[in-house]
PDB file of N, CA and C in Angstrom:
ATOM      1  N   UNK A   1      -4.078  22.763 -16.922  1.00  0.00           N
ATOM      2  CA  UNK A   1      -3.391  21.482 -16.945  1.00  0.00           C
ATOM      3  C   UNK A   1      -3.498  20.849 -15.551  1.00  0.00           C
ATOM      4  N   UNK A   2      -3.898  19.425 -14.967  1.00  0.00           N
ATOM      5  CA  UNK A   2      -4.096  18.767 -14.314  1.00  0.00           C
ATOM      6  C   UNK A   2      -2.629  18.919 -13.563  1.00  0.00           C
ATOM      7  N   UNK A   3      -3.124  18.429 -12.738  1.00  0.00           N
ATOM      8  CA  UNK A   3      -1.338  18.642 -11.462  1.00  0.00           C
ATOM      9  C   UNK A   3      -1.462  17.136 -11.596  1.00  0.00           C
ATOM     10  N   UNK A   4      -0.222  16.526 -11.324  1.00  0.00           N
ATOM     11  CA  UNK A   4       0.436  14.881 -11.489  1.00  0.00           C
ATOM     12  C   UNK A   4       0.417  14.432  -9.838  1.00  0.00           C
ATOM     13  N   UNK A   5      -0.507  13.748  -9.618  1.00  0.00           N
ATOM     14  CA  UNK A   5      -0.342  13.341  -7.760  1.00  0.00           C
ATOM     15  C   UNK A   5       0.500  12.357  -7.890  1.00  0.00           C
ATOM     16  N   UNK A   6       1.256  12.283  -6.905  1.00  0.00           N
ATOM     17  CA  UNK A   6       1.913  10.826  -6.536  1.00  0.00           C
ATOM     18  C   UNK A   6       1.797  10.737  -5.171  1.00  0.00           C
ATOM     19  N   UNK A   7       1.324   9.419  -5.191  1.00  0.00           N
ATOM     20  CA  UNK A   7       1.010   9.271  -3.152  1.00  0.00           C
ATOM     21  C   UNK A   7       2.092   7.948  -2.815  1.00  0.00           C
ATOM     22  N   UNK A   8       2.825   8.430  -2.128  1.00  0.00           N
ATOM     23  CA  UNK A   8       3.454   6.900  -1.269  1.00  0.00           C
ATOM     24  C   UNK A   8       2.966   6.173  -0.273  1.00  0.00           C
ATOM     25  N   UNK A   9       2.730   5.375  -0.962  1.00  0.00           N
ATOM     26  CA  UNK A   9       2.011   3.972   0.194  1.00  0.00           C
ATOM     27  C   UNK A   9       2.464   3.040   1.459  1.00  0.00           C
ATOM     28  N   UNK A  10       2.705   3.136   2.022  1.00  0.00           N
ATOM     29  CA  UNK A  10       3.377   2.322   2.848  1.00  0.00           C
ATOM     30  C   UNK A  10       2.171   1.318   3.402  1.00  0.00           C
ATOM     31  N   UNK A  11       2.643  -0.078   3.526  1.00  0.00           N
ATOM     32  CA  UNK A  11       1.747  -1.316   4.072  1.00  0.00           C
ATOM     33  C   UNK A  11       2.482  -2.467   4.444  1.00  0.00           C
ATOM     34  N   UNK A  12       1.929  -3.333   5.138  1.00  0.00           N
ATOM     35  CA  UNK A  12       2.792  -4.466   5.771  1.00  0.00           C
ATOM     36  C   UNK A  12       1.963  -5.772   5.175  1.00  0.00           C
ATOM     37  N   UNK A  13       2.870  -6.418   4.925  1.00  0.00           N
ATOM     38  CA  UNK A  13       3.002  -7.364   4.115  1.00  0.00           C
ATOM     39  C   UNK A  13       4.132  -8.552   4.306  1.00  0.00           C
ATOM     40  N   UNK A  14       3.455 -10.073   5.114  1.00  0.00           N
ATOM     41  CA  UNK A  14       4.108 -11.022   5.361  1.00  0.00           C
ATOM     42  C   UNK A  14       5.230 -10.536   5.663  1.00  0.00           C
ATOM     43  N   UNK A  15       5.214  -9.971   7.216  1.00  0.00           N
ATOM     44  CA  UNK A  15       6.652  -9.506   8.170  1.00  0.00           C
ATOM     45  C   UNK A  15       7.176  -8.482   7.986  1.00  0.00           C
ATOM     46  N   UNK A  16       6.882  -7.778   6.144  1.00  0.00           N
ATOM     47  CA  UNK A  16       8.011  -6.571   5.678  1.00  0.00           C
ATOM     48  C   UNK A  16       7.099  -5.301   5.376  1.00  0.00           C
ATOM     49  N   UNK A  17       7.442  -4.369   5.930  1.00  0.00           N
ATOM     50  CA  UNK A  17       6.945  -2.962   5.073  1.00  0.00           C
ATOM     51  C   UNK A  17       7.440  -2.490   3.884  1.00  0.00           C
ATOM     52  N   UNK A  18       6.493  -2.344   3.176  1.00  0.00           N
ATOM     53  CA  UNK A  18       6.489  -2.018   1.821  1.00  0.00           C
ATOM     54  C   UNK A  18       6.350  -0.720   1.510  1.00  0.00           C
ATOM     55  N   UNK A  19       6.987  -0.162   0.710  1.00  0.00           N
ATOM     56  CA  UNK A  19       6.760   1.350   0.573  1.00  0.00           C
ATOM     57  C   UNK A  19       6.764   1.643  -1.015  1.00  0.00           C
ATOM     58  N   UNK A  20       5.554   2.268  -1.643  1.00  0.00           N
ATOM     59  CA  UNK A  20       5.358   2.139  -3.162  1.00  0.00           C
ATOM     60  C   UNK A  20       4.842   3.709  -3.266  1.00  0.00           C
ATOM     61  N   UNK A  21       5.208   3.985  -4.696  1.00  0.00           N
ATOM     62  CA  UNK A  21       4.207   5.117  -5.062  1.00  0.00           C
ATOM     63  C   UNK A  21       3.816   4.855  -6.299  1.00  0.00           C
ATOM     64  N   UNK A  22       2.648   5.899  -6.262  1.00  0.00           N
ATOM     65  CA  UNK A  22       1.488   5.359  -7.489  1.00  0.00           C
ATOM     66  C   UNK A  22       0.851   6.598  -7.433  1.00  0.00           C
ATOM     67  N   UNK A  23      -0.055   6.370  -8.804  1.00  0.00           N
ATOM     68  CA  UNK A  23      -0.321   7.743  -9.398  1.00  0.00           C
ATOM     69  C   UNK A  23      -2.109   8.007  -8.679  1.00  0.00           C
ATOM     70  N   UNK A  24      -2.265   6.672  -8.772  1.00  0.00           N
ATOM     71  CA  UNK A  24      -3.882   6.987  -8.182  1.00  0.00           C
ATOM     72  C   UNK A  24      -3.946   6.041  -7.052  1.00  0.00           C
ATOM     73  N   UNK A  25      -5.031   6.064  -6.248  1.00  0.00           N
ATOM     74  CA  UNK A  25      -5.071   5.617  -4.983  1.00  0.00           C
ATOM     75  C   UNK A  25      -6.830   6.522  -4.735  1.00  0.00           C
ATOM     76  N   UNK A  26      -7.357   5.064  -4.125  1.00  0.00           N
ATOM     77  CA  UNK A  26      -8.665   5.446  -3.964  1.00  0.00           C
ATOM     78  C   UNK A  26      -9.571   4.342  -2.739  1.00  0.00           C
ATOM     79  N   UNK A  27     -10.869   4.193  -2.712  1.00  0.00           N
ATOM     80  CA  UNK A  27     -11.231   3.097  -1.502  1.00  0.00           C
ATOM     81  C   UNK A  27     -11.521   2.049  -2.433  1.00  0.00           C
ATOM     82  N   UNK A  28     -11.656   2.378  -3.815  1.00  0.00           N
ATOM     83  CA  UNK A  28     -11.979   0.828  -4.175  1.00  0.00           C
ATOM     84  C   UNK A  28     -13.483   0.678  -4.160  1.00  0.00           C
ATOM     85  N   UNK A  29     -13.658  -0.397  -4.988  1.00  0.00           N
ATOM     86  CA  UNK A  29     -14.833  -1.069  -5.278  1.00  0.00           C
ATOM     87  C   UNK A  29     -14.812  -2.569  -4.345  1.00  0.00           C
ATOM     88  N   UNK A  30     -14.337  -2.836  -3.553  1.00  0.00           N
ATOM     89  CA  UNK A  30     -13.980  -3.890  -2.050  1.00  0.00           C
ATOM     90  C   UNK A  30     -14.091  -3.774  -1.309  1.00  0.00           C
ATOM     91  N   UNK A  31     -14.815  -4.097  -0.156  1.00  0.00           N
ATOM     92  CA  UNK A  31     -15.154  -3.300   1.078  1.00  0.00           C
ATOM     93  C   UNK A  31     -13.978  -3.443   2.179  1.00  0.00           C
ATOM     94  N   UNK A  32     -13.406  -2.501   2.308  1.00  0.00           N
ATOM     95  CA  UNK A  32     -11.818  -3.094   3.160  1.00  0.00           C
ATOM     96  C   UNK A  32     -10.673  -2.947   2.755  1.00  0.00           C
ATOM     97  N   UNK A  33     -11.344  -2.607   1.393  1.00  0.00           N
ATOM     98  CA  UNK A  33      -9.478  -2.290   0.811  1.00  0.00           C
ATOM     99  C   UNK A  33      -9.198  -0.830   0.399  1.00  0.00           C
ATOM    100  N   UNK A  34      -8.329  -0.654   0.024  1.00  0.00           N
ATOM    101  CA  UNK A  34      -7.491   0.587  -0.729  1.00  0.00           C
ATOM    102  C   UNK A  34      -7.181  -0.053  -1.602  1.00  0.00           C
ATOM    103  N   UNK A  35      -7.495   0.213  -3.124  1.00  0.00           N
ATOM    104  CA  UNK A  35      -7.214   0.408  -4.370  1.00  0.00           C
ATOM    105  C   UNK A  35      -5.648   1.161  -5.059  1.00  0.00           C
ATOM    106  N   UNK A  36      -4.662   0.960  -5.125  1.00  0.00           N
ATOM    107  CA  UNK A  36      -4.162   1.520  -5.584  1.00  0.00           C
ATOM    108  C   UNK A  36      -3.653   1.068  -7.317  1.00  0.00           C
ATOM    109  N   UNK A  37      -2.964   2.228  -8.015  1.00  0.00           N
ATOM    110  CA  UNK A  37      -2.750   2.003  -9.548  1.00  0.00           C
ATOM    111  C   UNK A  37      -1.977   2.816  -9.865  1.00  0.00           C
ATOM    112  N   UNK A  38      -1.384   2.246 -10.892  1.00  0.00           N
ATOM    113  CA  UNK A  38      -0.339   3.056 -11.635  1.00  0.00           C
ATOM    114  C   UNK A  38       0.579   3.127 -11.016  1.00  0.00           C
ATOM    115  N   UNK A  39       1.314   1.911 -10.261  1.00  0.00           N
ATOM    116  CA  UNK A  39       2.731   2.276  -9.739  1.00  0.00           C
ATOM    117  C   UNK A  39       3.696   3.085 -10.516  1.00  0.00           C
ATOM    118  N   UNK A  40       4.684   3.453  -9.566  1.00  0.00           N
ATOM    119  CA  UNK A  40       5.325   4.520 -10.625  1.00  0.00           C
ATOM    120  C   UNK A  40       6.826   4.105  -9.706  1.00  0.00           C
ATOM    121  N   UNK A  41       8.253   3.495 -10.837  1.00  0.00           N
ATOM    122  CA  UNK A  41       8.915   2.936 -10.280  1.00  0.00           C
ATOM    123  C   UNK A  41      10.210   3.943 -11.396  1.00  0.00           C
ATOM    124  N   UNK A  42      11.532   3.645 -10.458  1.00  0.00           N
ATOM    125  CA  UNK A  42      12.168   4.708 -11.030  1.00  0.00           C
ATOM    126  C   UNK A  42      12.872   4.511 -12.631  1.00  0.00           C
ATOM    127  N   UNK A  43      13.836   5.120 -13.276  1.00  0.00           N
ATOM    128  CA  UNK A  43      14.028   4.972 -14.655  1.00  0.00           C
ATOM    129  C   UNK A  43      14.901   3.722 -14.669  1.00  0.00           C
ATOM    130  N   UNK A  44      15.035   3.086 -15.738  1.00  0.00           N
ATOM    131  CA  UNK A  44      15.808   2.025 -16.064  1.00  0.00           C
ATOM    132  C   UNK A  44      17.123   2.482 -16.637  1.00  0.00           C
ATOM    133  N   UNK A  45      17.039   3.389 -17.008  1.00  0.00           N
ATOM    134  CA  UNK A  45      18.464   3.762 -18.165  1.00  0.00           C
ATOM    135  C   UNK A  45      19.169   4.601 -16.922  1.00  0.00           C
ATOM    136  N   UNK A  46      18.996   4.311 -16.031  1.00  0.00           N
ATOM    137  CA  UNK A  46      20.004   4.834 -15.075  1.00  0.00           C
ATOM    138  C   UNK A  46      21.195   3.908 -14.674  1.00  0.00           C
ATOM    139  N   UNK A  47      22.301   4.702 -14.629  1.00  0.00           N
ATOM    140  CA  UNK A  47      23.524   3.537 -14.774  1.00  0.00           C
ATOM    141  C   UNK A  47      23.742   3.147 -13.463  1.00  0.00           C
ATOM    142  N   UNK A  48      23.313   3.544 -12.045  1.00  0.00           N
ATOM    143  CA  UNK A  48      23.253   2.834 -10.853  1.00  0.00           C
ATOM    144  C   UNK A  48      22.057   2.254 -10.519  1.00  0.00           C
ATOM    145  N   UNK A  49      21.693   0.994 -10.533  1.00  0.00           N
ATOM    146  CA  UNK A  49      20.707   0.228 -10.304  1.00  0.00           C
ATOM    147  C   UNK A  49      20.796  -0.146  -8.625  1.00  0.00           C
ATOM    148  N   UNK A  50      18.962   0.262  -7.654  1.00  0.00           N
ATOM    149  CA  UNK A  50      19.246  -0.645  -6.540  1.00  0.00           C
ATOM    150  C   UNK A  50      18.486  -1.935  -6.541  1.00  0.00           C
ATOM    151  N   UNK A  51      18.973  -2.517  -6.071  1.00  0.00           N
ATOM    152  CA  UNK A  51      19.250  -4.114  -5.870  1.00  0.00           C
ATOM    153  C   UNK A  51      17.325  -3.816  -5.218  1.00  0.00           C
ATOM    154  N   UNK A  52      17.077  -3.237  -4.489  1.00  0.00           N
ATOM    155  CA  UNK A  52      15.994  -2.600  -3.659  1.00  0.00           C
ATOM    156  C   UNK A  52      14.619  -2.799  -4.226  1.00  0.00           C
ATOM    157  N   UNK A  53      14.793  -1.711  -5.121  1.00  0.00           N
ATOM    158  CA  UNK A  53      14.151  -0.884  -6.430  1.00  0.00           C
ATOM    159  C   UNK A  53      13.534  -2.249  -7.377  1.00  0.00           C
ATOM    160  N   UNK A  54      14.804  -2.835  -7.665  1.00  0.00           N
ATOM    161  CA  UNK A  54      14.651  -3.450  -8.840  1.00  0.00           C
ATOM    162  C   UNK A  54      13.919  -4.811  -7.811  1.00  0.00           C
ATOM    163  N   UNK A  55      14.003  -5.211  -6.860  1.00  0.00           N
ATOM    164  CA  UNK A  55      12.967  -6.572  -6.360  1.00  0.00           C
ATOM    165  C   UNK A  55      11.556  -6.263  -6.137  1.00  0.00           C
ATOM    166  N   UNK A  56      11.223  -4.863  -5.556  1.00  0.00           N
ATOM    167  CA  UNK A  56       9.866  -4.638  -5.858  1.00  0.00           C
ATOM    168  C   UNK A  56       8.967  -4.222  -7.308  1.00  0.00           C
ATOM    169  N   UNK A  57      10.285  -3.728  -8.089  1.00  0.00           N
ATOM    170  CA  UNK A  57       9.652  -3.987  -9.592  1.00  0.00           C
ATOM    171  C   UNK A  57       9.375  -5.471  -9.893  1.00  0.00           C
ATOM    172  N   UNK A  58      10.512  -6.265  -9.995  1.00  0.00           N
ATOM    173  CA  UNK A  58       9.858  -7.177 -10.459  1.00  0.00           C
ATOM    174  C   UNK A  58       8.509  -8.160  -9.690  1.00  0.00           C
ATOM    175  N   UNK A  59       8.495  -7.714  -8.300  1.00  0.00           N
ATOM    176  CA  UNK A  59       7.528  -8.610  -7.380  1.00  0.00           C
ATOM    177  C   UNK A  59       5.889  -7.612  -8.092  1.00  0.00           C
ATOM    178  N   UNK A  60       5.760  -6.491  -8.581  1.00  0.00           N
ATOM    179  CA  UNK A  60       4.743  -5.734  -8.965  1.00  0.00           C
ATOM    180  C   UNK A  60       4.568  -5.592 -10.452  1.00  0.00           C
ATOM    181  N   UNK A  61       5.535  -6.483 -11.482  1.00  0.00           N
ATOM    182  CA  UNK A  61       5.806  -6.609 -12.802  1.00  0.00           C
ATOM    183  C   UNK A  61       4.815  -6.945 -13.468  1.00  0.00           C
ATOM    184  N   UNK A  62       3.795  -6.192 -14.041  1.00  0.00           N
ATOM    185  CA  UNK A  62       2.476  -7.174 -14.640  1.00  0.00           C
ATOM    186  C   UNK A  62       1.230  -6.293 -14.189  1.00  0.00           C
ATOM    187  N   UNK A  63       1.402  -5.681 -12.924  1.00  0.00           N
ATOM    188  CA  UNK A  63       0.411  -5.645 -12.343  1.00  0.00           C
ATOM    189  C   UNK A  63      -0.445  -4.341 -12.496  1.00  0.00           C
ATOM    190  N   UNK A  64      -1.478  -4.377 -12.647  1.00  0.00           N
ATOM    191  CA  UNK A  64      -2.376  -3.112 -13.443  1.00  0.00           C
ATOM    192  C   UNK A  64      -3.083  -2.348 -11.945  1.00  0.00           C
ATOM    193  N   UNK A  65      -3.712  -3.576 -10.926  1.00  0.00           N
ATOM    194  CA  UNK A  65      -3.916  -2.593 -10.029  1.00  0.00           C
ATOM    195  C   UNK A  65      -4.334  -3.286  -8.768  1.00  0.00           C
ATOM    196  N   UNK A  66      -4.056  -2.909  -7.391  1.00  0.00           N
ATOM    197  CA  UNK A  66      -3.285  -3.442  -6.293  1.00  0.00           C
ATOM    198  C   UNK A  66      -4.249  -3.100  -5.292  1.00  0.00           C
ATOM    199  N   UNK A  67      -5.140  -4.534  -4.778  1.00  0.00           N
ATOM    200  CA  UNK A  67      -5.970  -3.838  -3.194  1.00  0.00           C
ATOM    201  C   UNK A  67      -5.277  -4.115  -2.317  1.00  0.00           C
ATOM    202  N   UNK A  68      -5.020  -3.395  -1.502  1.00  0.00           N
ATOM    203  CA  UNK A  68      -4.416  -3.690  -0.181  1.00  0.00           C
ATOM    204  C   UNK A  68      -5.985  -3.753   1.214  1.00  0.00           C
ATOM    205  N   UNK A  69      -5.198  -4.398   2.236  1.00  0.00           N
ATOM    206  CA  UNK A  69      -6.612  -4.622   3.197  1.00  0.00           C
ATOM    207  C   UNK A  69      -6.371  -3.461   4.108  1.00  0.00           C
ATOM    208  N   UNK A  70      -7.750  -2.524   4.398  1.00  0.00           N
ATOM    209  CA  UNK A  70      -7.270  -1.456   5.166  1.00  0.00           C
ATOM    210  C   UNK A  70      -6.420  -1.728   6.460  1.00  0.00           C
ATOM    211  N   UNK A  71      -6.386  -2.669   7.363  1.00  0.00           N
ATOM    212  CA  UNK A  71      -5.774  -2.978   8.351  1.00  0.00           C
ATOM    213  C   UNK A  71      -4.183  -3.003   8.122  1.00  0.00           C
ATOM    214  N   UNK A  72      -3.863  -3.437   6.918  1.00  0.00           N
ATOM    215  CA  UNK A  72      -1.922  -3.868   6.533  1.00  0.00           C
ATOM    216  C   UNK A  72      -2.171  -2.188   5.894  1.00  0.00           C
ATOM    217  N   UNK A  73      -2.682  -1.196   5.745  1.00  0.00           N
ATOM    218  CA  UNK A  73      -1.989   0.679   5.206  1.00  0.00           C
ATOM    219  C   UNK A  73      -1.140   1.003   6.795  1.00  0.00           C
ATOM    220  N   UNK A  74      -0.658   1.572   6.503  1.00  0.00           N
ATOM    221  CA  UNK A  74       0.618   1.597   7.861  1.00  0.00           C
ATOM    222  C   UNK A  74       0.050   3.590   7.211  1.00  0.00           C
ATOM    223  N   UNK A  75      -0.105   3.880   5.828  1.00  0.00           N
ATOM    224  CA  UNK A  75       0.303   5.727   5.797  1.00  0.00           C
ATOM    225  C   UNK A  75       0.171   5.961   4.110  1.00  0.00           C
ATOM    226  N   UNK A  76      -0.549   6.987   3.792  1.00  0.00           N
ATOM    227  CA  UNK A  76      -0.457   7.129   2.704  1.00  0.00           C
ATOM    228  C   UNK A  76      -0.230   8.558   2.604  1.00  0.00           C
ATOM    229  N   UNK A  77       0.498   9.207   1.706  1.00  0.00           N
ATOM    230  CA  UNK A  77       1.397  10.704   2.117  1.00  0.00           C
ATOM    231  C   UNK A  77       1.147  11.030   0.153  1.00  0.00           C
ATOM    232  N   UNK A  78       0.648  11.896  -0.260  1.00  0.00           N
ATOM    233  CA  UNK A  78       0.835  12.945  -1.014  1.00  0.00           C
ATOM    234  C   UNK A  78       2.226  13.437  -1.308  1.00  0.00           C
ATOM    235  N   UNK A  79       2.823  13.337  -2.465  1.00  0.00           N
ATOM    236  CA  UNK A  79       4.259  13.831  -2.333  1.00  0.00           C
ATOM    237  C   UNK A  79       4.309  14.895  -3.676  1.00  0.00           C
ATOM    238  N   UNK A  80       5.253  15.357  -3.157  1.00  0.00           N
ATOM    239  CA  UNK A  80       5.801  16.580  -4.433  1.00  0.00           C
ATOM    240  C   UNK A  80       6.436  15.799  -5.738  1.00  0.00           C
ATOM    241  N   UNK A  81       7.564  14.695  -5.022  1.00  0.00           N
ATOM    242  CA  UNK A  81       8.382  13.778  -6.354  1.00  0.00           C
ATOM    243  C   UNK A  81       8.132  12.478  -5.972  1.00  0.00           C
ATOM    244  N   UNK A  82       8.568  11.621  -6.913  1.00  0.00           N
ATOM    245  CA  UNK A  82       8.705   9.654  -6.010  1.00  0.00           C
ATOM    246  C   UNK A  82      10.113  10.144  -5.670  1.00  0.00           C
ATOM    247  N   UNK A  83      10.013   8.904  -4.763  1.00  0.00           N
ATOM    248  CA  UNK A  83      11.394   8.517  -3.811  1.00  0.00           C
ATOM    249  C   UNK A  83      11.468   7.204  -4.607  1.00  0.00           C
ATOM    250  N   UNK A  84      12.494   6.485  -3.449  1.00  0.00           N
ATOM    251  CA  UNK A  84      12.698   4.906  -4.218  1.00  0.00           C
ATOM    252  C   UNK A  84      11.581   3.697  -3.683  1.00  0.00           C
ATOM    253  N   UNK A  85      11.247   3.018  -3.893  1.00  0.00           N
ATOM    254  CA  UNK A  85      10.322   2.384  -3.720  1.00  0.00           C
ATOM    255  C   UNK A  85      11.089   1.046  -2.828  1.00  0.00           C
ATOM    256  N   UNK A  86      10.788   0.635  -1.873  1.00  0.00           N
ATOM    257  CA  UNK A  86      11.650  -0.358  -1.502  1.00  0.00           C
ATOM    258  C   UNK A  86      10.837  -1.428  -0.295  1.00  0.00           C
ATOM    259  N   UNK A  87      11.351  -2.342  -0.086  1.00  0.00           N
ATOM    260  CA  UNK A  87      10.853  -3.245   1.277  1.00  0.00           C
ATOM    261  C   UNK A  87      11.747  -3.591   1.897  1.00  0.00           C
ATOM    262  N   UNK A  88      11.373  -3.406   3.429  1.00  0.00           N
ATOM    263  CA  UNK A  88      12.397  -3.260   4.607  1.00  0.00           C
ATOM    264  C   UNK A  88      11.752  -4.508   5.761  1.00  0.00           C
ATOM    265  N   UNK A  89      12.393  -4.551   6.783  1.00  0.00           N
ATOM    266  CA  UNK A  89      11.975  -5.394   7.415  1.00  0.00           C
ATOM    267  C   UNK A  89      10.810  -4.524   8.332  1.00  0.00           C
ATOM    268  N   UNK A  90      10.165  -5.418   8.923  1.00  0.00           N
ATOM    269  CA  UNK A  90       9.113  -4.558  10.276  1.00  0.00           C
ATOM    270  C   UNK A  90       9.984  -4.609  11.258  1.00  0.00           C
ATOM    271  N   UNK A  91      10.406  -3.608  11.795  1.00  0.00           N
ATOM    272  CA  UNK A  91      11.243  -3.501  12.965  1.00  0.00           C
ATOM    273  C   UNK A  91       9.670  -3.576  14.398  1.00  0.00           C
ATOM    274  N   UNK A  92      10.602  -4.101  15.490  1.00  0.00           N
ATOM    275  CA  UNK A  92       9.550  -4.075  16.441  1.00  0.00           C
ATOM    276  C   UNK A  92       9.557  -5.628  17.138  1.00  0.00           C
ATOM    277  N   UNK A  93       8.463  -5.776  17.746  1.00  0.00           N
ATOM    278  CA  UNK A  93       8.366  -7.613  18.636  1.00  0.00           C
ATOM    279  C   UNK A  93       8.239  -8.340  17.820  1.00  0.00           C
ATOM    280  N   UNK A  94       7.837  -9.462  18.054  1.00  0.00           N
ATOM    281  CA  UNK A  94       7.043 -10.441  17.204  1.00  0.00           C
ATOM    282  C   UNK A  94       6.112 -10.592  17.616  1.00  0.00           C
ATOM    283  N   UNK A  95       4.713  -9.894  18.212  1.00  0.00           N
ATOM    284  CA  UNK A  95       3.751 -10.087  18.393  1.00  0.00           C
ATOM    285  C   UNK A  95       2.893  -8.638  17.602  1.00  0.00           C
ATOM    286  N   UNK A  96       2.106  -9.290  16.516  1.00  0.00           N
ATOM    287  CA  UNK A  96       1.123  -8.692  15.754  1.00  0.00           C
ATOM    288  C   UNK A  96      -0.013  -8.631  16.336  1.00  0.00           C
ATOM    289  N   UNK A  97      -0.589  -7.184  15.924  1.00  0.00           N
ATOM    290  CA  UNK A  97      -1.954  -7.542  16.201  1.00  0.00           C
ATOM    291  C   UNK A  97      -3.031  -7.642  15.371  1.00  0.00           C
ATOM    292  N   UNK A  98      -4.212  -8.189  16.053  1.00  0.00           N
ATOM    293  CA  UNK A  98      -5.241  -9.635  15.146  1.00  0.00           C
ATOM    294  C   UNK A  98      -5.887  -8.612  14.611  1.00  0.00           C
ATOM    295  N   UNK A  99      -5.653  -8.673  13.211  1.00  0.00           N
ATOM    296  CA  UNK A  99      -7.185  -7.983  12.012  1.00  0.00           C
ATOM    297  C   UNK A  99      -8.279  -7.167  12.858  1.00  0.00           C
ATOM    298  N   UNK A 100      -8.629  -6.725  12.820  1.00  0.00           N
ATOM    299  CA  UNK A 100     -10.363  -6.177  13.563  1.00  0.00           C
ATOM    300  C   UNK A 100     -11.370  -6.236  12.386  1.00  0.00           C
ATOM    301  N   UNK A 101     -12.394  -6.369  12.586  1.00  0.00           N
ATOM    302  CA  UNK A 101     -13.898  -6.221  11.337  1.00  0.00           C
ATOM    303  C   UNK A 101     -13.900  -4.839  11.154  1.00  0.00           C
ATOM    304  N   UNK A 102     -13.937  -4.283  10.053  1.00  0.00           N
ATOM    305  CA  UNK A 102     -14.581  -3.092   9.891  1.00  0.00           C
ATOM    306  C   UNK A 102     -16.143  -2.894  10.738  1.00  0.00           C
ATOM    307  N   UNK A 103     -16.644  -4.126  10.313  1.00  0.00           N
ATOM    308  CA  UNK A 103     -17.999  -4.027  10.395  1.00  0.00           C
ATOM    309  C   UNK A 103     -18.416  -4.826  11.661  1.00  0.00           C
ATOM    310  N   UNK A 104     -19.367  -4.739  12.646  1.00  0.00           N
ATOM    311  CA  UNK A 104     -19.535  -5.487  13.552  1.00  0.00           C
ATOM    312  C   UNK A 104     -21.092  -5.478  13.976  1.00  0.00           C
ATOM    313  N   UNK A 105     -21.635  -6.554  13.867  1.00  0.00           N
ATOM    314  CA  UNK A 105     -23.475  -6.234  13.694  1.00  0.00           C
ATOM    315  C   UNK A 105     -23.658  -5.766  15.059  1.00  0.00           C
ATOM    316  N   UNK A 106     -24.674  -5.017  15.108  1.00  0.00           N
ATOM    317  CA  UNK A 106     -25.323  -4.447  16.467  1.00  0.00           C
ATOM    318  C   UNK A 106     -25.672  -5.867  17.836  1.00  0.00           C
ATOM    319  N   UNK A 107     -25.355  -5.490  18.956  1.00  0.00           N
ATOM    320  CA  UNK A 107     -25.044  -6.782  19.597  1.00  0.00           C
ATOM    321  C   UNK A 107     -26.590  -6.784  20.636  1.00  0.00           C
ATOM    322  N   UNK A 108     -27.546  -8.089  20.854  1.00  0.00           N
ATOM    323  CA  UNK A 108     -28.427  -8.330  21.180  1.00  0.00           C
ATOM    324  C   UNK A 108     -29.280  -9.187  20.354  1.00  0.00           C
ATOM    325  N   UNK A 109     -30.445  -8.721  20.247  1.00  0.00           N
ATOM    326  CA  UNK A 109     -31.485  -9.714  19.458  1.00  0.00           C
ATOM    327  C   UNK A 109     -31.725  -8.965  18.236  1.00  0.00           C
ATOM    328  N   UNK A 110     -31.735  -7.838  18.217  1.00  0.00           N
ATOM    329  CA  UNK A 110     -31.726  -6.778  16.890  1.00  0.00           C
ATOM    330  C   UNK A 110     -32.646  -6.125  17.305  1.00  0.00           C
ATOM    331  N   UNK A 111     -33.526  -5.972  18.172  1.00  0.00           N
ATOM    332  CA  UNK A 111     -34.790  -5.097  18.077  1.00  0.00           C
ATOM    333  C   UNK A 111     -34.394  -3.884  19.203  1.00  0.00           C
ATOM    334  N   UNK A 112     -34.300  -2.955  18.053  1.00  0.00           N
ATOM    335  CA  UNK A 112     -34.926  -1.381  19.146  1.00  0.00           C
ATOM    336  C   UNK A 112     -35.423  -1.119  20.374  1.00  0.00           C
ATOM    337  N   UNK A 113     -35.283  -1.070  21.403  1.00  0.00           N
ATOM    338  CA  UNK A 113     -35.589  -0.262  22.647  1.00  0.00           C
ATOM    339  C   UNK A 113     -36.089   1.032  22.232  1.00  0.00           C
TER     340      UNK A 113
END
């Protein structure tokens, strides 16, 4: 019998860190992103609801499957169970830093030495 992965995602996203888990997680067919799928969000028939929980369900409501840009992955962790899934603020300055290229062409005229 297959073992059940769950990986928690953490990524930044317009000011806030986001923290999700999902069943699969991979590089994707995008050059730059992380692929993730199958969020996995906690039970409904539970009689304490968080206020938390329930805004990143509905902000991910619909959604079959999620690239993120490698630069906004802050950590992706392998876990034993899910936790709660939630978005927090980015603690820290207000100065971000600028995207980088994955890719950056070889610098000169192109020809070999």
């Amino acid at each position: 019998m297959p073992a059940n992965h769950i990986y928690k995602v953490m990524f930044a996203n317009q000011g806030k860190i986001y923290e999700v888990y999902a069943r699969k997680v991979s590089h994707g067919n995008l050059f730059g992103f992380i692929e993730i799928e199958e969020l996995v969000f906690g039970e409904r028939s539970s009689v304490v609801l968080d206020p938390g929980e329930e805004r990143i369900k509905s902000e991910f409501e619909g959604v079959k499957r999620s690239y993120l840009p490698l630069h906004s992955v802050l950590r992706i962790d392998e876990v034993k169970k899910q936790g709660v899934s939630k978005i927090s603020a980015l603690e820290g300055s207000n100065v971000a830093q600028f995207p980088m290229p994955l890719y950056t062409p070889p610098s000169g005229d192109g020809v070999k030495k």
